[in-house]
C-alpha atoms as a PDB file:
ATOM      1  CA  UNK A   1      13.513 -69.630  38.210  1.00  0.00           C
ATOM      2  CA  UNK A   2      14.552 -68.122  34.536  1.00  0.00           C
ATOM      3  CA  UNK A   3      11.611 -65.956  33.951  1.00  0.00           C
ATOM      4  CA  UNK A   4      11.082 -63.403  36.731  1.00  0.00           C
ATOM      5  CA  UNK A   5       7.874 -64.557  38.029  1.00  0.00           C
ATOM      6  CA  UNK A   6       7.441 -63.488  41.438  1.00  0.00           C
ATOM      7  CA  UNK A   7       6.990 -65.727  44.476  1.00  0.00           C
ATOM      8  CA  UNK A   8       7.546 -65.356  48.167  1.00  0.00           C
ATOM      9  CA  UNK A   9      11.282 -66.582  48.380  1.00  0.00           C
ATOM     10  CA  UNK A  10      12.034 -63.672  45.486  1.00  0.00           C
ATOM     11  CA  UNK A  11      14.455 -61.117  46.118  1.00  0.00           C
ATOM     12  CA  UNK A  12      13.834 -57.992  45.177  1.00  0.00           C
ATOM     13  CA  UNK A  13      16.410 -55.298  43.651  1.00  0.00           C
ATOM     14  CA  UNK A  14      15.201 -51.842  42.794  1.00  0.00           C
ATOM     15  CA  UNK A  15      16.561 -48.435  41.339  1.00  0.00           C
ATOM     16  CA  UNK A  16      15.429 -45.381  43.321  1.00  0.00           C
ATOM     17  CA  UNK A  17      15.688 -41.872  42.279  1.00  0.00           C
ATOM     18  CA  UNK A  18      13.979 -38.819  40.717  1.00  0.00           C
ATOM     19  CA  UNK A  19      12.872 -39.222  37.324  1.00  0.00           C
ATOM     20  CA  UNK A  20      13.516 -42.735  37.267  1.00  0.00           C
ATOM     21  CA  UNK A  21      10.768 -44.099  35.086  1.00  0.00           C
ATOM     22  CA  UNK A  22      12.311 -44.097  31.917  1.00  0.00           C
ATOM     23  CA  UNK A  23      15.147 -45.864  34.025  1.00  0.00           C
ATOM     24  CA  UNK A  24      16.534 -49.069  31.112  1.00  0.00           C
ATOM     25  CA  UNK A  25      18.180 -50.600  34.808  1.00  0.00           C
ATOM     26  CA  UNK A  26      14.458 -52.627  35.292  1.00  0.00           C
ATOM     27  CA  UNK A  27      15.212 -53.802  31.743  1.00  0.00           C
ATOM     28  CA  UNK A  28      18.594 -54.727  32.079  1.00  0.00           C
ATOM     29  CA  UNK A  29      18.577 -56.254  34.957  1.00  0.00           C
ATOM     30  CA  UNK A  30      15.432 -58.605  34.846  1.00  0.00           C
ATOM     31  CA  UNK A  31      17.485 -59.752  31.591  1.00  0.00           C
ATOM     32  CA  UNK A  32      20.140 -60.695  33.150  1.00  0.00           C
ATOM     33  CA  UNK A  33      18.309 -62.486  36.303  1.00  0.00           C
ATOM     34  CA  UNK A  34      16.245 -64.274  33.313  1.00  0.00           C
ATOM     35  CA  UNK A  35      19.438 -65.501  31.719  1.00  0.00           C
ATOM     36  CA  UNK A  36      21.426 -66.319  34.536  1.00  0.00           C
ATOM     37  CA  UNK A  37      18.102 -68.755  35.767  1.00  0.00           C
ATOM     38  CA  UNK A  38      17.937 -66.717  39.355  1.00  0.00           C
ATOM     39  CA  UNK A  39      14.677 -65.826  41.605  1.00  0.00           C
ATOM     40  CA  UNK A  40      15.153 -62.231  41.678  1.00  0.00           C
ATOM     41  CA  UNK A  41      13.080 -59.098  40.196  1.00  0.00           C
ATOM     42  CA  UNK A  42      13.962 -55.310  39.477  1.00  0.00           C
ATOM     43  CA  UNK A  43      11.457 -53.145  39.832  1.00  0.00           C
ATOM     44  CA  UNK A  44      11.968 -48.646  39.830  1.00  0.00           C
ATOM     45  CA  UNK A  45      10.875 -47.331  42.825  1.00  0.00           C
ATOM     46  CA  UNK A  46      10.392 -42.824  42.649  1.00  0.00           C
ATOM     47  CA  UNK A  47      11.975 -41.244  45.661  1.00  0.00           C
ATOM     48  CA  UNK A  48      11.910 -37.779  46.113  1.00  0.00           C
ATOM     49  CA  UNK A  49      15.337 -36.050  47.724  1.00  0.00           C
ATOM     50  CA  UNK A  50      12.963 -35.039  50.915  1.00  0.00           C
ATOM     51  CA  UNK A  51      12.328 -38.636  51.226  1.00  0.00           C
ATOM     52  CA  UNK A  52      15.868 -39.913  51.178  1.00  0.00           C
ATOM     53  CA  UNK A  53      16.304 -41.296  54.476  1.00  0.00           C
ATOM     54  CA  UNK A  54      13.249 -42.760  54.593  1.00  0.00           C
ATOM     55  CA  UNK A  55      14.303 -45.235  51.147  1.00  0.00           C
ATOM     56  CA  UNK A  56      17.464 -45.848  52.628  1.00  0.00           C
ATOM     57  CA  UNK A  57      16.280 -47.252  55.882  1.00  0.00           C
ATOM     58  CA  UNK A  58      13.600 -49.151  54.265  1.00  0.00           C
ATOM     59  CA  UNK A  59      16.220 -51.028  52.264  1.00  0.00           C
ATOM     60  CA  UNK A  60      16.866 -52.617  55.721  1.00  0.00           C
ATOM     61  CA  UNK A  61      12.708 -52.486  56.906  1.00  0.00           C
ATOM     62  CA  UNK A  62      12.046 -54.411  53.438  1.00  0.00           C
ATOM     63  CA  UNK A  63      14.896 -56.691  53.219  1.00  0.00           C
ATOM     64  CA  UNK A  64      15.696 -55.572  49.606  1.00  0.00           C
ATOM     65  CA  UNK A  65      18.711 -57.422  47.978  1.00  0.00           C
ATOM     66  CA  UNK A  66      20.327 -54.574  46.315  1.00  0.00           C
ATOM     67  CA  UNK A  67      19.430 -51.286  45.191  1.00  0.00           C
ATOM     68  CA  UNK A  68      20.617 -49.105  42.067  1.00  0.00           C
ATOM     69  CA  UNK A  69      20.554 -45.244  43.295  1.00  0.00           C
ATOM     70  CA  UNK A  70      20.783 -42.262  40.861  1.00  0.00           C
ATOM     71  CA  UNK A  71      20.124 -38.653  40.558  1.00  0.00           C
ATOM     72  CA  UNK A  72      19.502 -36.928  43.188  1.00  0.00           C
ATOM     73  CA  UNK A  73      20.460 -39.428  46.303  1.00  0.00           C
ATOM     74  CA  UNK A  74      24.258 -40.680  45.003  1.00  0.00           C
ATOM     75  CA  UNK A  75      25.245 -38.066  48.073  1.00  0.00           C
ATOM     76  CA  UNK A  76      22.718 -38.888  50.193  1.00  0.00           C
ATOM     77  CA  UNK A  77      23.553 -42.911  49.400  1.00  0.00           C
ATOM     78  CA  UNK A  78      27.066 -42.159  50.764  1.00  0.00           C
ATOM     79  CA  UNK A  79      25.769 -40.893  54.222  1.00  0.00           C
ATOM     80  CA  UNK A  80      23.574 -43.182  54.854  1.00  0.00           C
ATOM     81  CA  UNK A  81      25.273 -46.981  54.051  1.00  0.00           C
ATOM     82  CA  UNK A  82      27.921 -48.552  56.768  1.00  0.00           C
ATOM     83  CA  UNK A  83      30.787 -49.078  54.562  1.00  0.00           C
ATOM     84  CA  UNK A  84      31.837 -47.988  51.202  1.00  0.00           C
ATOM     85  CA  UNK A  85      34.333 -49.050  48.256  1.00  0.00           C
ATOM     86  CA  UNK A  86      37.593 -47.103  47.313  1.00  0.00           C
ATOM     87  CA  UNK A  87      35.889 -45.930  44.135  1.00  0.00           C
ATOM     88  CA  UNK A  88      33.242 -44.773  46.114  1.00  0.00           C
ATOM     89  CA  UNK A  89      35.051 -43.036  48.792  1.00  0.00           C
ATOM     90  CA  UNK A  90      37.011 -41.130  45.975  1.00  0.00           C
ATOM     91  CA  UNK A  91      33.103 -40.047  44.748  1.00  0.00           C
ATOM     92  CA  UNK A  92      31.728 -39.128  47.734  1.00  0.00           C
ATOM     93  CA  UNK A  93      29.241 -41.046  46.226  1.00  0.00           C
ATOM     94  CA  UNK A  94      27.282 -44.215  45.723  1.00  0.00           C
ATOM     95  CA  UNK A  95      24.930 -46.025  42.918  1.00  0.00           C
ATOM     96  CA  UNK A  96      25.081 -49.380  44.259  1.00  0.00           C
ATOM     97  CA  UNK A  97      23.960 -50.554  47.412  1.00  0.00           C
ATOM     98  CA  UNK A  98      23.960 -54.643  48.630  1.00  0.00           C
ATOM     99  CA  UNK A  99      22.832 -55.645  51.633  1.00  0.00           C
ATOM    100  CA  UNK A 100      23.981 -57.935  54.373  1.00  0.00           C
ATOM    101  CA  UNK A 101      22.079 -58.726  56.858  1.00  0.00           C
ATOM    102  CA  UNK A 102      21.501 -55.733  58.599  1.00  0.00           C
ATOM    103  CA  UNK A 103      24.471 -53.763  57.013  1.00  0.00           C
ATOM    104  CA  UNK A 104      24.518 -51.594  53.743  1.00  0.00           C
ATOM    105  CA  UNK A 105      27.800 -52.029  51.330  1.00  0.00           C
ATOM    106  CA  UNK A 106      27.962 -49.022  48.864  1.00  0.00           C
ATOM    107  CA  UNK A 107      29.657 -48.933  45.602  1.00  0.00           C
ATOM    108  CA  UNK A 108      30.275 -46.565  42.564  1.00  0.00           C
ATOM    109  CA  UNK A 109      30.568 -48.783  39.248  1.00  0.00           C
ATOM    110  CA  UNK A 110      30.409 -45.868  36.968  1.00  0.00           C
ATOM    111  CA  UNK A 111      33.656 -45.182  36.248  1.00  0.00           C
ATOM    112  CA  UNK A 112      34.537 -48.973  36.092  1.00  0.00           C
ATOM    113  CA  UNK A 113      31.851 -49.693  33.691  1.00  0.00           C
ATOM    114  CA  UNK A 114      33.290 -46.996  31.556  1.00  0.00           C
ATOM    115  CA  UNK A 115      36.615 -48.665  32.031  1.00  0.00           C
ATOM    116  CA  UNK A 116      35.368 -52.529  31.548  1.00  0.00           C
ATOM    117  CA  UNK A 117      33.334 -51.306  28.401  1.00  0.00           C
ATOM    118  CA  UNK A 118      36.462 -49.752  26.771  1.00  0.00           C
ATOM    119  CA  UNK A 119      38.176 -53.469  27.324  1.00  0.00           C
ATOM    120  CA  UNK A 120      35.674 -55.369  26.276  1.00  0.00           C
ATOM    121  CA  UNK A 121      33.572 -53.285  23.444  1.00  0.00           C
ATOM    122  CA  UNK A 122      36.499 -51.571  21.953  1.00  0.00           C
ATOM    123  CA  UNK A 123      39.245 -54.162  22.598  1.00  0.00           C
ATOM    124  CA  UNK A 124      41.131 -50.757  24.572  1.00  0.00           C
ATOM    125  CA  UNK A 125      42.939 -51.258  27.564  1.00  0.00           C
ATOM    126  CA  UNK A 126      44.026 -47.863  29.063  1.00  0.00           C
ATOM    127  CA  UNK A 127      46.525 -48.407  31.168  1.00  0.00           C
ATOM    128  CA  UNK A 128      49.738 -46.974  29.766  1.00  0.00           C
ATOM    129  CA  UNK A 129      47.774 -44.814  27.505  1.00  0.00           C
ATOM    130  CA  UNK A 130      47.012 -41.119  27.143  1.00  0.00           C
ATOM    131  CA  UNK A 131      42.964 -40.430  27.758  1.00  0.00           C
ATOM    132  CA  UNK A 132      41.553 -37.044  27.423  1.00  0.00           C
ATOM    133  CA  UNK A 133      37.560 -36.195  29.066  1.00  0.00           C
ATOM    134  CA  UNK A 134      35.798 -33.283  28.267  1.00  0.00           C
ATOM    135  CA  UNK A 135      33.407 -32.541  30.996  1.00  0.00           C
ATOM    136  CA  UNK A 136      33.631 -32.444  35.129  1.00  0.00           C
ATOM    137  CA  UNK A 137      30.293 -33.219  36.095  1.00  0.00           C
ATOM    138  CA  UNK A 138      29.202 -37.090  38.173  1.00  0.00           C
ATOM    139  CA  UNK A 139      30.207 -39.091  35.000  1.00  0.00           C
ATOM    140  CA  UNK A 140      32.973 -37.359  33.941  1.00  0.00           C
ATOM    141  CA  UNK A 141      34.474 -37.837  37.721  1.00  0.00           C
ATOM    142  CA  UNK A 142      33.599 -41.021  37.837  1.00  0.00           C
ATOM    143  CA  UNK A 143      35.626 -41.685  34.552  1.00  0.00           C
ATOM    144  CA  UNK A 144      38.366 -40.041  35.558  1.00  0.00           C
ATOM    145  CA  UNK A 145      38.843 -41.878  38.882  1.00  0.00           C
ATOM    146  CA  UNK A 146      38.799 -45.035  37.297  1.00  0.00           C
ATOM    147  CA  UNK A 147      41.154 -44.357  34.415  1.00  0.00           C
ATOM    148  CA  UNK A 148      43.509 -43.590  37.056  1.00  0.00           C
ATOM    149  CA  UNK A 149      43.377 -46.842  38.632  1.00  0.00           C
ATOM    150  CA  UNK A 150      43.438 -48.592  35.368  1.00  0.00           C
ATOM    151  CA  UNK A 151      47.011 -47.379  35.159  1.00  0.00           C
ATOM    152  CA  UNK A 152      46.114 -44.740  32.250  1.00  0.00           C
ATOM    153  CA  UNK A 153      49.582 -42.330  31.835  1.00  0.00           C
ATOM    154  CA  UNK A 154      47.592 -38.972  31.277  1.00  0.00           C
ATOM    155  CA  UNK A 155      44.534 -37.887  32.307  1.00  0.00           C
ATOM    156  CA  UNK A 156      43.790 -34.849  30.578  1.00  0.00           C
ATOM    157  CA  UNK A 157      40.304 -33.052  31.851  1.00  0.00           C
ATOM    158  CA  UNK A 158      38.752 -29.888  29.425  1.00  0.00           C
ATOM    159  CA  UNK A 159      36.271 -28.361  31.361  1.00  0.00           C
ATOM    160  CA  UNK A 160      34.824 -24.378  30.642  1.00  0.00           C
ATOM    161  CA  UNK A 161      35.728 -24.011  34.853  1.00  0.00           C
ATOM    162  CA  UNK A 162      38.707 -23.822  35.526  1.00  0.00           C
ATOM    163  CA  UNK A 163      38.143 -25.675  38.925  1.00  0.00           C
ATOM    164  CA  UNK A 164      35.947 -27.813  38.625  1.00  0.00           C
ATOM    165  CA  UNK A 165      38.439 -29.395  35.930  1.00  0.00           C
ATOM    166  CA  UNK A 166      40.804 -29.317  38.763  1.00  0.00           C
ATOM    167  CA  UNK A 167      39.059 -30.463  40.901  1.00  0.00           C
ATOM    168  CA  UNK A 168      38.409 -33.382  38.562  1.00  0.00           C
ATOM    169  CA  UNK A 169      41.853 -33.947  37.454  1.00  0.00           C
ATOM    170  CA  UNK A 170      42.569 -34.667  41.071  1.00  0.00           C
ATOM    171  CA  UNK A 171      40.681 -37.560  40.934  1.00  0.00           C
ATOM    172  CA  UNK A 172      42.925 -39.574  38.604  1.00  0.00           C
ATOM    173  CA  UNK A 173      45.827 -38.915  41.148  1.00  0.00           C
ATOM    174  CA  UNK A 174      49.349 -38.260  39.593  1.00  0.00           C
ATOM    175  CA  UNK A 175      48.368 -38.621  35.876  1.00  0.00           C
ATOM    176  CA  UNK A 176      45.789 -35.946  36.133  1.00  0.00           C
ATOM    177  CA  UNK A 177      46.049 -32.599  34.268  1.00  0.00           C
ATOM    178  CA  UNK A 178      43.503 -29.862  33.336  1.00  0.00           C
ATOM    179  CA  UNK A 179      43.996 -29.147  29.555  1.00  0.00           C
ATOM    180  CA  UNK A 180      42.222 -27.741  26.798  1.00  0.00           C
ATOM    181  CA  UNK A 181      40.507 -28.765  23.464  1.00  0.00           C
ATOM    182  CA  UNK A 182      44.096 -28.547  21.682  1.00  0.00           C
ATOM    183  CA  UNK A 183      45.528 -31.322  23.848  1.00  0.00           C
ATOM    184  CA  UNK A 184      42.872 -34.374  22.146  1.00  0.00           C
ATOM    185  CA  UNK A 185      45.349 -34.481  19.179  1.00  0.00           C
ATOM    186  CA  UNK A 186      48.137 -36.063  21.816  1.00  0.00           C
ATOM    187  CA  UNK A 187      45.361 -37.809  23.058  1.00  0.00           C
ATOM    188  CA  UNK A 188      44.849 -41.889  22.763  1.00  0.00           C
ATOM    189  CA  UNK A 189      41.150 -41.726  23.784  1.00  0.00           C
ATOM    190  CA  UNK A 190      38.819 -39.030  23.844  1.00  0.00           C
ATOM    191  CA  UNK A 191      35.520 -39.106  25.791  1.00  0.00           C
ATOM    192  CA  UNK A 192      32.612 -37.131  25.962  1.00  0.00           C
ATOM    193  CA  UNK A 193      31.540 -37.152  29.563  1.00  0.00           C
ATOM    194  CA  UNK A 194      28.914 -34.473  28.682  1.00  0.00           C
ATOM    195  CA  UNK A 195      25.290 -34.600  28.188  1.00  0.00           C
ATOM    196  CA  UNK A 196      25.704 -32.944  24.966  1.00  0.00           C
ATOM    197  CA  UNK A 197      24.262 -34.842  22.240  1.00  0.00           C
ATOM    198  CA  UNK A 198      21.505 -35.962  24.235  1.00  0.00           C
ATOM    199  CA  UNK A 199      18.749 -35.900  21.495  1.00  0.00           C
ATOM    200  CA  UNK A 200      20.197 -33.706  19.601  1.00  0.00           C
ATOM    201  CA  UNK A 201      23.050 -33.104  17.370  1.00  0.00           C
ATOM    202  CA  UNK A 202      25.245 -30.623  19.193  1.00  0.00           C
ATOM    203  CA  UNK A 203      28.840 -31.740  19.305  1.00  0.00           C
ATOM    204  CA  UNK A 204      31.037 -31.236  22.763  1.00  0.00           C
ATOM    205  CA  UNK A 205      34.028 -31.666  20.843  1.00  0.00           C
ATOM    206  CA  UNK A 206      35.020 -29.929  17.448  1.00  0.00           C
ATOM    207  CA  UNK A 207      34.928 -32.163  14.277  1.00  0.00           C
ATOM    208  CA  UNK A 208      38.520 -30.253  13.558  1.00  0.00           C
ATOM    209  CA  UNK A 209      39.664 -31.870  16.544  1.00  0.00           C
ATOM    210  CA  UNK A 210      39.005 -35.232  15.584  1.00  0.00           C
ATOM    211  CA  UNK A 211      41.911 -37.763  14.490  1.00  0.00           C
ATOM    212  CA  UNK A 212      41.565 -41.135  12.582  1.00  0.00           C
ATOM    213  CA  UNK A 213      44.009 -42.391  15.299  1.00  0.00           C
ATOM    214  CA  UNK A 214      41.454 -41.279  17.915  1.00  0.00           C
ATOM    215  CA  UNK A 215      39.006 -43.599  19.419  1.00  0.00           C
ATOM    216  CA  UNK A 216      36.221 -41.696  20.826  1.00  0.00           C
ATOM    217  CA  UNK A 217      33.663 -42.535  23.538  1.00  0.00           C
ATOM    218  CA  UNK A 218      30.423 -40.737  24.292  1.00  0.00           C
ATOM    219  CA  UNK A 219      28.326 -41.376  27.479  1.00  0.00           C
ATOM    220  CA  UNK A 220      25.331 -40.642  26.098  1.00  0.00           C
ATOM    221  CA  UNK A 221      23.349 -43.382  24.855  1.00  0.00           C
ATOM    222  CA  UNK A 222      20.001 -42.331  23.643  1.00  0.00           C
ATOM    223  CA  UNK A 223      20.572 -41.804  20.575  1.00  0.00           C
ATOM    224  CA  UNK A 224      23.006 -45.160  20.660  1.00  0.00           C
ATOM    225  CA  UNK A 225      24.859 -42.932  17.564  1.00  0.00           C
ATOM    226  CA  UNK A 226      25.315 -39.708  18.447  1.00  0.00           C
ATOM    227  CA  UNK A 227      26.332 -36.816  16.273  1.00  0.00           C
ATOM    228  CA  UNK A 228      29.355 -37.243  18.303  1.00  0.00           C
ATOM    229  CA  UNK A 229      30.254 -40.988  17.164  1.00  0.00           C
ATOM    230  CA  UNK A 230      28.925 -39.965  13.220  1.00  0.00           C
ATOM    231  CA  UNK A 231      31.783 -36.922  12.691  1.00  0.00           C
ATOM    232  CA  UNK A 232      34.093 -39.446  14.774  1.00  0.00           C
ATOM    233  CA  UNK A 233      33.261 -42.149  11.941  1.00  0.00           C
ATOM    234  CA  UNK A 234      33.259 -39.455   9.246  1.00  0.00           C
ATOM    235  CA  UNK A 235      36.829 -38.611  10.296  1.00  0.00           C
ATOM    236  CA  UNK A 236      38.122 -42.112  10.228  1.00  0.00           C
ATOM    237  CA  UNK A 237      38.472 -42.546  14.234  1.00  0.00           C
ATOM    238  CA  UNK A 238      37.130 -45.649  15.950  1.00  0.00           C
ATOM    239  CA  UNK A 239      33.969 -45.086  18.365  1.00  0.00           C
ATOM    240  CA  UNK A 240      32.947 -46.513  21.288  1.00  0.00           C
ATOM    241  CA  UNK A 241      29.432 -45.677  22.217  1.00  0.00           C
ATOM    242  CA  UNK A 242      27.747 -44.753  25.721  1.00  0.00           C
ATOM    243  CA  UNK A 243      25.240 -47.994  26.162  1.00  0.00           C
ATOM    244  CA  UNK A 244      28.195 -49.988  27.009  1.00  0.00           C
ATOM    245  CA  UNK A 245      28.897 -47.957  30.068  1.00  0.00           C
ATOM    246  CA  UNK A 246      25.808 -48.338  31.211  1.00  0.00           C
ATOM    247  CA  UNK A 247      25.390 -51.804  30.572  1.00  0.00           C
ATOM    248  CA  UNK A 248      28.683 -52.614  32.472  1.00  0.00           C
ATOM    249  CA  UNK A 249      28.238 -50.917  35.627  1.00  0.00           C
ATOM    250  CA  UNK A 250      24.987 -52.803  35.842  1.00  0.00           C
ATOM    251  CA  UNK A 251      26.812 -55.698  35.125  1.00  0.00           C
ATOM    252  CA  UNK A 252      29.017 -54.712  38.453  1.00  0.00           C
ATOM    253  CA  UNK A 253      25.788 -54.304  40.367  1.00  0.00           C
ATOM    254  CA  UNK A 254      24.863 -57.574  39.053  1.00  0.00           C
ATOM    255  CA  UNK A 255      27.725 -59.436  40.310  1.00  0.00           C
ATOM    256  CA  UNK A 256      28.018 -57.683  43.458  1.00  0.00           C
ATOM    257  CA  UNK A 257      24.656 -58.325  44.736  1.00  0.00           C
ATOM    258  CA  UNK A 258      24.535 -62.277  43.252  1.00  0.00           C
ATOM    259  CA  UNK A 259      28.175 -63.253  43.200  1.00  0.00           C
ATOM    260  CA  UNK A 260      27.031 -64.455  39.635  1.00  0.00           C
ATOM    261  CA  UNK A 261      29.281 -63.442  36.507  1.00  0.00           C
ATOM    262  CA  UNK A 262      26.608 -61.479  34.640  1.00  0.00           C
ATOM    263  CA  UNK A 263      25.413 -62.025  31.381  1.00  0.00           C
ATOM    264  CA  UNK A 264      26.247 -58.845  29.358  1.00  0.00           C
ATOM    265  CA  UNK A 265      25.712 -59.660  26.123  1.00  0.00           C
ATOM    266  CA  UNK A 266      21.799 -60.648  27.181  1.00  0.00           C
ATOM    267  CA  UNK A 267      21.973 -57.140  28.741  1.00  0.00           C
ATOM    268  CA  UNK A 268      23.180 -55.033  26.060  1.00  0.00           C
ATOM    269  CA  UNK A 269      20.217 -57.162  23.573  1.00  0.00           C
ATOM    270  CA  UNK A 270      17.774 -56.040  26.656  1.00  0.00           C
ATOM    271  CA  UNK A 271      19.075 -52.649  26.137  1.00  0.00           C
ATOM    272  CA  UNK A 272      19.083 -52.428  22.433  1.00  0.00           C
ATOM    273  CA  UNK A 273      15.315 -53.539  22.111  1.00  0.00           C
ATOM    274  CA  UNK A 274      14.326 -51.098  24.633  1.00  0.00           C
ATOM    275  CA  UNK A 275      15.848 -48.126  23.085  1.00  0.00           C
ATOM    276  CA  UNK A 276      14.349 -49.291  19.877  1.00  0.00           C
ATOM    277  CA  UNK A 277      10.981 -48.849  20.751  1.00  0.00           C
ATOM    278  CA  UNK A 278      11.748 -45.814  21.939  1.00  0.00           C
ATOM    279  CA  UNK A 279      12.259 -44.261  19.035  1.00  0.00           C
END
């Protein structure tokens, strides 16, 4: 089936979490079931943190296929599933969860959507390379863990805490470093892992530390250009914008639930059209 109708032989995916209706994951990933001709639906399911446990044991009660998980149950994900992935176990927490049979697999494709999008949307691979990430919240750990086992050199993480940058930095392994804002000019790769921006045109990093020979990523996605990626443009730097992480990590969920390659570019159109008439 290629166009998401729903019968009984179906399987069913879902996202769970708290706000989660605005969620683009229903969009992205019906696209992707669509293009790739498979019986399977998405659907955004709102679970409360007091009702945690519950969703999590009714992913085995229901039979669900595989299930998306964001804020506020990535922690409780990690309790509750029988095995988890290196990226994952570096977390302490979980956004992807497939099941088999009776057992729950979890997974963390943040980070390595952040890493696959630089490869593939900005032709950037990091390994050897010097990548700098301002922020040390979920994404900006998540990030960092990956670029270190993408082989990046350097690792530098500016945080306003002093350790919770260290404690982020750690994450990378050897290559990690706490620095500050004067380090981006050594810097290949500069990424804001920040919410700033977020509808608005605050800047996380200072347009006097921006360099043409910079490529800059932002996480943020809504707005697709942020004020961010403008004075990165305006500066001569290449950009690399935030809808590509999130359309690769779903592409990771994708694949790990079906075994299918997905189909990103169908993903990022889904994407693109649903911002759009957001606006």
């Amino acid at each position: 089936m290629s166009s998401n109708a729903v019968s009984g032989s179906t399987q069913v995916a879902a996202v769970i979490g708290s706000p989660v209706r605005h969620s683009l994951s229903p969009v992205i990933h019906n696209a992707a079931f669509r293009a790739a001709g498979l019986d399977w639906v998405y659907v955004a399911l709102e679970v409360g943190a007091a009702r945690a446990a519950e969703a999590f044991a009714g992913i085995r009660a229901l039979g669900l296929a595989g299930v998306s998980v964001t804020t506020p149950h990535k922690d409780a994900a990690f309790a509750a599933v029988d095995e988890v992935s290196v990226s994952a176990q570096a977390m302490n927490a979980v956004n992807c969860i497939h099941r088999v049979g009776d057992r729950l697999l979890g997974y963390n494709t943040d980070g390595d959507g952040f890493v696959d999008s630089l490869r593939a949307d900005a032709e950037f691979d990091p390994a050897g390379h010097s990548v700098a990430v301002v922020g040390a919240g979920g994404a900006a750990r998540s990030i960092i863990e990956a670029l270190g086992r993408a082989g990046a050199a350097r690792v530098v993480v500016v945080n306003r805490t002093l350790l919770r940058a260290q404690q982020a930095a750690s994450l990378a392994g050897g290559c990690g470093v706490v620095g500050t804002l004067d380090d981006l000019a050594e810097c290949d790769v500069v990424v804001n892992a920040t919410s700033v921006g977020l509808g608005s045109s605050e800047l996380s990093i200072p347009v006097a530390a921006l360099r043409s020979s910079h490529l800059i990523a932002d996480v943020v996605y809504h707005p697709i250009e942020t004020a961010l990626l403008r004075a990165a443009e305006s500066a001569g730097a290449r950009t690399l914008d935030g809808l590509g992480m999130l359309v690769h990590q779903a592409a990771r969920q994708f694949t790990i639930w079906t075994g299918v390659t997905a189909p990103v570019a169908e993903m990022r159109r889904a994407a693109e059209a649903a911002l759009a008439q957001r606006r």
